[in-house]
Protein backbone atom coordinates (compact mmCIF):
# COMPACT_ATOMS: atom_id res chain seq x y z
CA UNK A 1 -2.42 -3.44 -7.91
CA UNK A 2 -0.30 -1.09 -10.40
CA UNK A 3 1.54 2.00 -9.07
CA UNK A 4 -0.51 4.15 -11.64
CA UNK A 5 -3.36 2.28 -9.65
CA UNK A 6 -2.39 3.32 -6.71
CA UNK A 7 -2.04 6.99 -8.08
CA UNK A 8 -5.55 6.93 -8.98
CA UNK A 9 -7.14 5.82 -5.37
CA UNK A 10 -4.54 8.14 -3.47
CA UNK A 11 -6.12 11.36 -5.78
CA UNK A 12 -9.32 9.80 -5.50
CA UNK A 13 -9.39 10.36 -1.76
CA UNK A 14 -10.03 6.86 -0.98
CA UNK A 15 -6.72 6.30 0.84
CA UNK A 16 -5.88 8.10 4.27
CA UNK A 17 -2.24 9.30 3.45
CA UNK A 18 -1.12 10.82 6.47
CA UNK A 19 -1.57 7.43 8.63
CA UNK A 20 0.60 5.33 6.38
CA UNK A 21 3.27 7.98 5.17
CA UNK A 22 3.71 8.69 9.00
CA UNK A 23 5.31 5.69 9.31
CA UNK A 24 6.95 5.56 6.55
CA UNK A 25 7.73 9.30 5.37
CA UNK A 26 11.68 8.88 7.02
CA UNK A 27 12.59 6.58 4.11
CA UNK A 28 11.83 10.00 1.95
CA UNK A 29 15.09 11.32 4.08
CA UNK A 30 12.61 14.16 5.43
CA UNK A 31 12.47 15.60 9.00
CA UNK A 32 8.98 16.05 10.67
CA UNK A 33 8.61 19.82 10.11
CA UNK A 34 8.72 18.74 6.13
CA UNK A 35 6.03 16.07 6.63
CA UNK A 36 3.50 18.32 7.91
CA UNK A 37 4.93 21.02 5.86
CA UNK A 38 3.67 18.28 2.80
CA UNK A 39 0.29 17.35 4.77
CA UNK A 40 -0.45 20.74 4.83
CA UNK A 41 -0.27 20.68 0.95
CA UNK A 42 -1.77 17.67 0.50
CA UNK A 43 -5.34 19.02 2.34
CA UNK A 44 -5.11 22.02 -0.27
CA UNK A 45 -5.83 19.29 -3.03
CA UNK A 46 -3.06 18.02 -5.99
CA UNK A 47 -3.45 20.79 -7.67
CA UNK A 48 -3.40 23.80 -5.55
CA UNK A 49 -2.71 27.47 -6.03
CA UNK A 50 0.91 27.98 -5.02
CA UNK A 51 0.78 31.48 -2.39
CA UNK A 52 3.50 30.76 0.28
CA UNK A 53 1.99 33.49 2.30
CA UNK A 54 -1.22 31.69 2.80
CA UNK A 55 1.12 28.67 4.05
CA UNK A 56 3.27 31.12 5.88
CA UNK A 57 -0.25 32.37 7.97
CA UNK A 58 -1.91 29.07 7.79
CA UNK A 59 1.25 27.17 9.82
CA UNK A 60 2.05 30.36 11.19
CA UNK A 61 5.83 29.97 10.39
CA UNK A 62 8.11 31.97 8.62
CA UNK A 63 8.11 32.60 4.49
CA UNK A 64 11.47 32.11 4.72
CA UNK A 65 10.87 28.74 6.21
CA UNK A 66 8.43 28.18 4.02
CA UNK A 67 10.33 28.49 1.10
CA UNK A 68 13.15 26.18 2.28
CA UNK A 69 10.61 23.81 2.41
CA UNK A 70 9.27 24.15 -1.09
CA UNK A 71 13.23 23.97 -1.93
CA UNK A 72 13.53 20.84 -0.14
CA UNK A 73 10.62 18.99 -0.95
CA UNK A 74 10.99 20.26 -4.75
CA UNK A 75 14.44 18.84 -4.91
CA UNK A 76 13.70 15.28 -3.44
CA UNK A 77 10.62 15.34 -6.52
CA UNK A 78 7.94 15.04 -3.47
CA UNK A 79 6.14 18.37 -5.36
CA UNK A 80 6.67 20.41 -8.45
CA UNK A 81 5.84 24.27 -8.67
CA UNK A 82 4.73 24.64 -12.40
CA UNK A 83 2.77 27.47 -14.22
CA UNK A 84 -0.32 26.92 -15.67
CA UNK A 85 -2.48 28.69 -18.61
CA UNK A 86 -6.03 29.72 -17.34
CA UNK A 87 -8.74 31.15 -19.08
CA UNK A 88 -7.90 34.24 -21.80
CA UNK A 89 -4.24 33.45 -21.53
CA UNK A 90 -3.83 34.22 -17.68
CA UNK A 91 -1.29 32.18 -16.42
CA UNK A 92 -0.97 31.06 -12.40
CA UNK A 93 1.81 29.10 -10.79
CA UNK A 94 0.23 25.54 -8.98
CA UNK A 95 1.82 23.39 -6.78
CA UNK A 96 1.49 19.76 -7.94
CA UNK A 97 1.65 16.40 -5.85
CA UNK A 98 2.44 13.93 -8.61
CA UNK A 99 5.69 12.76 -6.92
CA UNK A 100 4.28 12.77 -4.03
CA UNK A 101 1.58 10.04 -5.03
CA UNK A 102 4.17 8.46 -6.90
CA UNK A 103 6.67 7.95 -4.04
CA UNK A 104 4.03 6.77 -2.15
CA UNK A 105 2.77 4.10 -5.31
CA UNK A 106 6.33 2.76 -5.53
CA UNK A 107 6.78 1.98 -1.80
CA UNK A 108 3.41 0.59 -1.06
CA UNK A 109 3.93 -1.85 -4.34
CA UNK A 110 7.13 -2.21 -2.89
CA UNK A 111 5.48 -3.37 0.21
CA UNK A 112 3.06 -5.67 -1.26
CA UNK A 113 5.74 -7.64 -3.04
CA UNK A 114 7.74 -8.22 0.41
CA UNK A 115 4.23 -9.62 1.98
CA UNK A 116 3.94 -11.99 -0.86
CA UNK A 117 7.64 -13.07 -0.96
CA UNK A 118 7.06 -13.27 2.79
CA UNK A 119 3.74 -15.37 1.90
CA UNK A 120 5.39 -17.78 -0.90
CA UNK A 121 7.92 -18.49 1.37
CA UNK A 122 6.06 -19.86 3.86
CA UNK A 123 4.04 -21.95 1.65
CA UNK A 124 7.34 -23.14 0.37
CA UNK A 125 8.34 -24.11 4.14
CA UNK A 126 5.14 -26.08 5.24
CA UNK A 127 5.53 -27.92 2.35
CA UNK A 128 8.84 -29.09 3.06
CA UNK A 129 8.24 -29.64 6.83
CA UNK A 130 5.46 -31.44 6.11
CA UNK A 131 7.45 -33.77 3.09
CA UNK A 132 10.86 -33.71 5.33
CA UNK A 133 12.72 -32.86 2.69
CA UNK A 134 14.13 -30.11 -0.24
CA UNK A 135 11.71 -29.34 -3.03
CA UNK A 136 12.82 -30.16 -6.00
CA UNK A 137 12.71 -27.41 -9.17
CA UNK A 138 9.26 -28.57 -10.87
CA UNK A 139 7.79 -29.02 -6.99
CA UNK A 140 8.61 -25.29 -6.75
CA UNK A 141 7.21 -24.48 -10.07
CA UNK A 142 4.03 -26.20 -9.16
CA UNK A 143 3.95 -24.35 -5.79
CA UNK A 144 4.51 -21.01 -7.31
CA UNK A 145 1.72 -21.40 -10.05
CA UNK A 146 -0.69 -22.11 -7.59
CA UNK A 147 0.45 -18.47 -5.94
CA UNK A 148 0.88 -16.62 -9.14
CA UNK A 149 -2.64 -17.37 -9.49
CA UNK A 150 -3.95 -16.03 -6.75
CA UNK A 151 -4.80 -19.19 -4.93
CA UNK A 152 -6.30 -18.81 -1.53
CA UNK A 153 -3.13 -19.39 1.06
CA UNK A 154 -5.26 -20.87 3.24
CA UNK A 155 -6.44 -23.07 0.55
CA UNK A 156 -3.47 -24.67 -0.08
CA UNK A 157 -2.43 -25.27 3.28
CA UNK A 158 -5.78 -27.00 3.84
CA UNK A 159 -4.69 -29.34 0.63
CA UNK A 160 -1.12 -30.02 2.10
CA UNK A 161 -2.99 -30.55 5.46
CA UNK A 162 -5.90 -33.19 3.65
CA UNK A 163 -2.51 -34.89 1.68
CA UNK A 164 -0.61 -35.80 5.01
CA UNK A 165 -3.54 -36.73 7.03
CA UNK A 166 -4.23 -39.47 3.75
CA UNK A 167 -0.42 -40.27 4.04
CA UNK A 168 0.69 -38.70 1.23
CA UNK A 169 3.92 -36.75 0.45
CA UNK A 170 3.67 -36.05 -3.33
CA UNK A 171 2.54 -32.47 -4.60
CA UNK A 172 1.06 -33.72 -7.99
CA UNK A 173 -1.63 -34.82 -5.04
CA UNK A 174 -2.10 -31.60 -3.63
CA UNK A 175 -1.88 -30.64 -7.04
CA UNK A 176 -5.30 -32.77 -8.08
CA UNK A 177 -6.65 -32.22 -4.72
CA UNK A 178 -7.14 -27.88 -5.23
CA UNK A 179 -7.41 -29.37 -9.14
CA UNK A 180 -11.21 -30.90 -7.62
CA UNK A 181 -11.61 -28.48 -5.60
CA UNK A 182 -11.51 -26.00 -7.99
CA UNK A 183 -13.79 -27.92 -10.44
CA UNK A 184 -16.62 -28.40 -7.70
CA UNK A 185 -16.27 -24.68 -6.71
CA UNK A 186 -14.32 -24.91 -3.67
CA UNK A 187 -12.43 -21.39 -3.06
CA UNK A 188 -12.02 -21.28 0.59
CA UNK A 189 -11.27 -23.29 3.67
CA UNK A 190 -14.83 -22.40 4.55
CA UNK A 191 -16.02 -23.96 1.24
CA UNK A 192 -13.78 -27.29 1.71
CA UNK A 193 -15.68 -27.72 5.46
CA UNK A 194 -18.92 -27.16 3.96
CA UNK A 195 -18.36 -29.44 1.32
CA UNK A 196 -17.16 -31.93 4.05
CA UNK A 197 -19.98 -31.85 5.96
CA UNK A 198 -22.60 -32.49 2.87
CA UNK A 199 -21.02 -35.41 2.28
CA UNK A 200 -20.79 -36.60 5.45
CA UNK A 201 -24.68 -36.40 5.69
CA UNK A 202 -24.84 -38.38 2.25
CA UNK A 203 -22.85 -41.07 4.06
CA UNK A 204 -25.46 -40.93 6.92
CA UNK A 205 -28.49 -40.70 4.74
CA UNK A 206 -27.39 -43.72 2.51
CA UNK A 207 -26.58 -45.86 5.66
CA UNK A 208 -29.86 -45.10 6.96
CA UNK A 209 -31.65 -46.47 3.31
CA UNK A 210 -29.61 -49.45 3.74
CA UNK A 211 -32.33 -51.93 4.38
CA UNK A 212 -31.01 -56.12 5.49
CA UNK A 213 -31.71 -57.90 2.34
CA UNK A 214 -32.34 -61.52 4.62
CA UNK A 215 -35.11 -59.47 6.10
CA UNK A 216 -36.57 -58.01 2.77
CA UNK A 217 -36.00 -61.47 1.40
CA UNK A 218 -37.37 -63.35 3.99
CA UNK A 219 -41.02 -65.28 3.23
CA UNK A 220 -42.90 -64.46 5.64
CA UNK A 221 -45.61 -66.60 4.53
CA UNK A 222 -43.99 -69.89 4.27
CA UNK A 223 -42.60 -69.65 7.49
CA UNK A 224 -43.33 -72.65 9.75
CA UNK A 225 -42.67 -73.23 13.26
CA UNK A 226 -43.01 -77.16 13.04
């Protein structure tokens, strides 16, 4: 997901801020009494009516405090005090939370890359425990295609898995083996057991049709016990 994306579900509501950015608000070089100061505003909406004595009575601190705060968090680009036309040309100041959202967009892509570095990685490792040996440049290529398309992790662990259990250390076969999975549908570990266990009942089903032919050929009425 995009940064503007995440812009768009934090506004939305969808997200629970104050969990996350509680452990993580420090790396906005705030101290506590800003990060509530900042909750505070963020429960007023993105777009709220900027009175600092309402803030002052609600938190029951201070203006002056309050104002340091609005200094502070102004100057780091967390919130931006801007005036705003209204109807017949009135014009109201608004406190807006755009950096706010946007801080928190940038860190939580930020975030997402180091889990799939983290993820890649570790493909990259099995593969070369399981091969004994260094990948070589196109090996990694394949290996990060199959990522950089989203394939299920677990997916391709279940390949490198099916490969060594068939004796097999070459990646163009775990390449063909998602390559078939992929044409008959197979998305998940779950899939790749199911699919297992059909064919296992084929096998059963078509040994049990197996009929002896010395028996089917076998004429019964010529048979003599002379």
């Amino acid at each position: 997901m995009k940064s503007a994306q995440f812009m768009d579900v934090f506004k939305q509501g969808n997200l629970v801020i104050p969990l996350y950015f509680l452990g993580q608000y420090k790396k906005f070089k705030i101290t506590l009494e800003e990060f509530i100061f900042l909750m505070y505003l963020y429960q007023l909406g993105d777009k709220s009516l900027f009175n600092p004595s309402k803030y002052a009575k609600d938190l029951n601190i201070d203006s002056n405090k309050v104002m340091e705060y609005i200094g502070t968090l102004t100057d780091k680009k967390l919130i931006q005090v801007e005036v705003v036309k209204k109807e017949k040309d009135l014009m109201e100041e608004v406190v807006l939370l755009d950096g706010l959202y946007r801080k928190f967009s940038l860190l939580m892509v930020e975030d997402t890359n180091e889990r799939n570095a983290s993820h890649q990685s570790n493909i990259f490792e099995l593969v070369e425990k399981e091969f004994g040996r260094t990948l070589s440049p196109i090996e990694y290529e394949i290996i990060k295609a199959w990522l950089d398309n989203d394939m299920d992790e677990d997916l391709i662990k279940e390949a490198i898995k099916e490969a060594t259990y068939n004796g097999v250390s070459n990646l163009r076969y775990i390449d063909k083996i998602l390559y078939e999975w992929g044409k008959a549908g197979i998305k998940t570990v779950k899939d790749v057991e199911n699919n297992r266990k059909k064919r296992a009942q084929r096998r059963e089903e078509e040994a049990d049709s197996n009929i002896d032919l010395d028996i089917v050929d076998w004429d019964w009425f010529d048979d003599d016990d002379e």
